[in-house]
C-alpha atoms as a PDB file:
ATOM      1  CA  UNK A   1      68.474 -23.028 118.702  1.00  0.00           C
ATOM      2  CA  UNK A   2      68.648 -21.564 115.304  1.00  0.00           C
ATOM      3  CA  UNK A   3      67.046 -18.354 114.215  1.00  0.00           C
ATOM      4  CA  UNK A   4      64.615 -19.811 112.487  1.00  0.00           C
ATOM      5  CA  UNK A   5      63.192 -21.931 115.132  1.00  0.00           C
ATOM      6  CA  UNK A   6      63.304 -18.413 117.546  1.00  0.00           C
ATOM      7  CA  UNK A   7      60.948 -17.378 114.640  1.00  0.00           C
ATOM      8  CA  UNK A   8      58.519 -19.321 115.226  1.00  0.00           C
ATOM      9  CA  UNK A   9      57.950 -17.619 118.533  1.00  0.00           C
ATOM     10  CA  UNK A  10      58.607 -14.241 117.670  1.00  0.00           C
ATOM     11  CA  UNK A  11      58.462 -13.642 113.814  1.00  0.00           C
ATOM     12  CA  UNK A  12      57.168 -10.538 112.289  1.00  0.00           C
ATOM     13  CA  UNK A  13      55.092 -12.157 109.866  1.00  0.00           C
ATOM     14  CA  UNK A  14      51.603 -11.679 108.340  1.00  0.00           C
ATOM     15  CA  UNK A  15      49.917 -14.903 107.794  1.00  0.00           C
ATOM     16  CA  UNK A  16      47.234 -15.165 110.405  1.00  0.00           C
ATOM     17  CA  UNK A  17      46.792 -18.696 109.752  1.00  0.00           C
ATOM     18  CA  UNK A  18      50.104 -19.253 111.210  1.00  0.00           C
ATOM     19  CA  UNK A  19      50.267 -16.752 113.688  1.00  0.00           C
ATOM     20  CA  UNK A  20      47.012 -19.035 115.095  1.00  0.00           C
ATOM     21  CA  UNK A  21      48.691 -21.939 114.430  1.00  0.00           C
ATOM     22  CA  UNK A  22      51.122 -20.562 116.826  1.00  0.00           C
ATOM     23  CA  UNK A  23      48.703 -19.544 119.403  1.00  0.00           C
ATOM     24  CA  UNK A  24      47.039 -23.271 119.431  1.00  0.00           C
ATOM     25  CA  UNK A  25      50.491 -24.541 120.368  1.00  0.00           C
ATOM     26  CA  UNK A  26      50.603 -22.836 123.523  1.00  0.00           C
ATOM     27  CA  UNK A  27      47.500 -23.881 124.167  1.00  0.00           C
ATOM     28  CA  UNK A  28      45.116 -21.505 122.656  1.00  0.00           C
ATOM     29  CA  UNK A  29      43.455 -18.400 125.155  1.00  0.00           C
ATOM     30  CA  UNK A  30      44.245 -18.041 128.784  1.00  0.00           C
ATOM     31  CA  UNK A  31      47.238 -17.773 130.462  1.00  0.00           C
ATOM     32  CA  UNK A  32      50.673 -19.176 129.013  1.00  0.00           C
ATOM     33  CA  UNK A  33      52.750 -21.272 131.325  1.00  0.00           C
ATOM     34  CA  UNK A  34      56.233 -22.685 131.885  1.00  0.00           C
ATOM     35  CA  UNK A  35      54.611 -25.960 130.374  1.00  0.00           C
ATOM     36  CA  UNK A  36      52.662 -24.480 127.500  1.00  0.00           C
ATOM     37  CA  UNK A  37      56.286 -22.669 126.336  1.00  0.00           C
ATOM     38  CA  UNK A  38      58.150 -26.355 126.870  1.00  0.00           C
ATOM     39  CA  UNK A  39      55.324 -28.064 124.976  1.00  0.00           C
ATOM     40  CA  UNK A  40      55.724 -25.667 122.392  1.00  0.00           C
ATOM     41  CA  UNK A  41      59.436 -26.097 122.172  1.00  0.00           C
ATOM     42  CA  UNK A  42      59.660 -29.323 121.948  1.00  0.00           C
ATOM     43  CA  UNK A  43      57.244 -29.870 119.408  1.00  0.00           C
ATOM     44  CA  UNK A  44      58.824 -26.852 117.188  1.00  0.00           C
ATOM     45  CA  UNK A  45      62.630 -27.619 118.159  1.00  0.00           C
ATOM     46  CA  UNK A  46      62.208 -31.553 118.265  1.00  0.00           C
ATOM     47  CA  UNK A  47      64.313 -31.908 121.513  1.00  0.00           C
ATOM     48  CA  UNK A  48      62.411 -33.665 124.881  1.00  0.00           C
ATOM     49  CA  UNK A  49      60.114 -31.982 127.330  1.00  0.00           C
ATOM     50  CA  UNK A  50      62.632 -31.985 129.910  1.00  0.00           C
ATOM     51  CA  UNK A  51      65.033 -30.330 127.431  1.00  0.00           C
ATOM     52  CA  UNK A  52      62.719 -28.212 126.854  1.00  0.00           C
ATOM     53  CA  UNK A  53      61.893 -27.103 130.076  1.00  0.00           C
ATOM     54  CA  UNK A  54      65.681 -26.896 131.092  1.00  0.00           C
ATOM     55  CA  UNK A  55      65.982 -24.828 128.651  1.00  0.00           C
ATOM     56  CA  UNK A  56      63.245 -21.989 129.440  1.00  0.00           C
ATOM     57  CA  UNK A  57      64.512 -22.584 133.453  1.00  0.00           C
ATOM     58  CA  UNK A  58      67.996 -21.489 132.309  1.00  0.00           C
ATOM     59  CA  UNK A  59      66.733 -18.603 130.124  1.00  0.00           C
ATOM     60  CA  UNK A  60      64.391 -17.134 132.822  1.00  0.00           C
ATOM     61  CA  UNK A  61      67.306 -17.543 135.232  1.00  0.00           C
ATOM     62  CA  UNK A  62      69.713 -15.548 132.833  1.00  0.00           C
ATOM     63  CA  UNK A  63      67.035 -12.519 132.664  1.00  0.00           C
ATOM     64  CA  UNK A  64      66.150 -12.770 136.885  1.00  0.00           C
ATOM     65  CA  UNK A  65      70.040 -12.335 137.251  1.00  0.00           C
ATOM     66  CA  UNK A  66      70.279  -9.633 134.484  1.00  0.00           C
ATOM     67  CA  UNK A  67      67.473  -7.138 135.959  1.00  0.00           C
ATOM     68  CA  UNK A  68      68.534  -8.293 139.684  1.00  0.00           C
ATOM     69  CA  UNK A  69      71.863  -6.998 138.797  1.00  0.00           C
ATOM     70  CA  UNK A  70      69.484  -3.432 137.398  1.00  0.00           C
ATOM     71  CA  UNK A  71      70.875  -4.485 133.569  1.00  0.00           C
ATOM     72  CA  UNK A  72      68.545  -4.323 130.452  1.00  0.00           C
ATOM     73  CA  UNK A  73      67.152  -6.962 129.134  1.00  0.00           C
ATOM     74  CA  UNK A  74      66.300  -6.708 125.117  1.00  0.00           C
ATOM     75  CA  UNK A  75      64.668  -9.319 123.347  1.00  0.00           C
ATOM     76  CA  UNK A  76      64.546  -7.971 119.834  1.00  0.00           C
ATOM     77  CA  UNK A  77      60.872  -8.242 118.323  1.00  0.00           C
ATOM     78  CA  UNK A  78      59.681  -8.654 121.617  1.00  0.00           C
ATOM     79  CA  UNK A  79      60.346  -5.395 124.249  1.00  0.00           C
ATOM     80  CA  UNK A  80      62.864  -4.522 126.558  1.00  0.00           C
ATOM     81  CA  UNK A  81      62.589  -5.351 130.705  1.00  0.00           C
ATOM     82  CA  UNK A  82      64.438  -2.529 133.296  1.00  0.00           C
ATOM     83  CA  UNK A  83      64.510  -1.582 136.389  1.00  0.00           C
ATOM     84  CA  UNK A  84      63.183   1.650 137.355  1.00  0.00           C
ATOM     85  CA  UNK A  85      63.302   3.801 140.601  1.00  0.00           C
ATOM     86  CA  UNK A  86      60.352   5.112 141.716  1.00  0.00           C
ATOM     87  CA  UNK A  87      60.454   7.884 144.316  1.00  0.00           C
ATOM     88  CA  UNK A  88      58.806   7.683 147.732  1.00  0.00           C
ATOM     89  CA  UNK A  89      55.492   9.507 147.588  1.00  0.00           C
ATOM     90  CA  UNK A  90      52.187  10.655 149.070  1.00  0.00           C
ATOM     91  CA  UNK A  91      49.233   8.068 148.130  1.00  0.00           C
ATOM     92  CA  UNK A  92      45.730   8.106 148.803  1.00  0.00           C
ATOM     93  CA  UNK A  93      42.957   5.390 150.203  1.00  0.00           C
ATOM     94  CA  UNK A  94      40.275   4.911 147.870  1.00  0.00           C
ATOM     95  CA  UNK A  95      37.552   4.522 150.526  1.00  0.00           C
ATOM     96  CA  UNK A  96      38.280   7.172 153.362  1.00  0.00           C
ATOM     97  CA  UNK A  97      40.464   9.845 150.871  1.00  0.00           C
ATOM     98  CA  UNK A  98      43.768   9.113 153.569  1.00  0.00           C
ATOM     99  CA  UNK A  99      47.066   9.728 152.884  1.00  0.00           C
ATOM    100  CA  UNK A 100      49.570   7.022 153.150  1.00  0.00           C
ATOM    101  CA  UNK A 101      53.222   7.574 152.507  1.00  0.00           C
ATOM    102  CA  UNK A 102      54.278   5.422 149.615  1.00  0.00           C
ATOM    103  CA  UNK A 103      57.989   4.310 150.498  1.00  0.00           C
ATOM    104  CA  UNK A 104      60.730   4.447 147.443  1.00  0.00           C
ATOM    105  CA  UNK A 105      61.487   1.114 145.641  1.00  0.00           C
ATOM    106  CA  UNK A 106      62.654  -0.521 142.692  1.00  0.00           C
ATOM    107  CA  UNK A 107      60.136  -2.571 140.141  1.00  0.00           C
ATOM    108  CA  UNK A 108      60.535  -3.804 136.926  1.00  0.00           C
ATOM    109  CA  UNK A 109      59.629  -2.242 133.991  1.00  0.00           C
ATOM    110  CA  UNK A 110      58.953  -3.901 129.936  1.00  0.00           C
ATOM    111  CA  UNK A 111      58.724  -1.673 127.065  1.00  0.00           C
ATOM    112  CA  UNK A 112      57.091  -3.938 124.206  1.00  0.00           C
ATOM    113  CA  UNK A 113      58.560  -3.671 120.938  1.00  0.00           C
ATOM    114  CA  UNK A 114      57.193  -2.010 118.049  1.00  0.00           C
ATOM    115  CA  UNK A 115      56.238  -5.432 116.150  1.00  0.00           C
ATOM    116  CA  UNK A 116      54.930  -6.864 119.542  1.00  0.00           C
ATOM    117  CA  UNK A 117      52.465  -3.345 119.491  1.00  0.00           C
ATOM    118  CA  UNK A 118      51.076  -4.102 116.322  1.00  0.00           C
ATOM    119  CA  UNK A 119      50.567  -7.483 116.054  1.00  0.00           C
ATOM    120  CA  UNK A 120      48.521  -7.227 119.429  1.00  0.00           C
ATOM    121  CA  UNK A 121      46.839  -4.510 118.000  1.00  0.00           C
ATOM    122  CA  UNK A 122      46.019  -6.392 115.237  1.00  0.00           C
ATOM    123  CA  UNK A 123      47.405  -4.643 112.346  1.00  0.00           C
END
């Protein structure tokens, strides 16, 4: 894929009437899927839906393996996925004000970029 068909995805530009256009190829508002993203792919990179969903399988596998294996994960103009420790701790219940011991664990963590900040912000 070359850089400028990752551009289409994740391009810092200003023209809102592309920027929509992009938003109507995945389908417009709700939530994106795996199939929205392959759609989108294979209309913008010309190469078949199964292609196209190979390809997002084998890039979500790549990331899984990364943060399983606690590396970071930067997609530049996007935001950056880690792992993070959090330490065991006291919680509370809503309802009835108990405590309840919160054990230690692991959970994954994205940073957005500062393009991805702004352009959901709007500006």
């Amino acid at each position: 894929m070359s850089r400028e068909t990752v551009g289409v995805f994740f391009s810092d530009r200003d023209d809102n009437e592309e920027n929509s256009a992009d938003l109507d190829a995945f389908g417009g508002e709700g939530t994106l899927t795996r199939a929205d993203l392959a759609r989108a792919i294979q209309n913008a990179v010309g190469i078949s839906r199964t292609e196209a969903t190979e390809l997002i399988g084998a890039v979500l596998d790549e990331i899984f393996e990364r943060l399983v294996a606690r590396e970071e994960v930067k997609l530049s103009s996007f935001g950056t996925f880690s792992i993070r420790e959090k330490r065991e701790r006291v919680g509370r219940n809503p309802k009835t004000g108990a405590g309840a011991r919160i054990s230690a664990r692991l959970v994954v963590s994205f940073k957005p970029s500062n393009i991805l900040r702004s352009r959901v912000a709007g500006d």
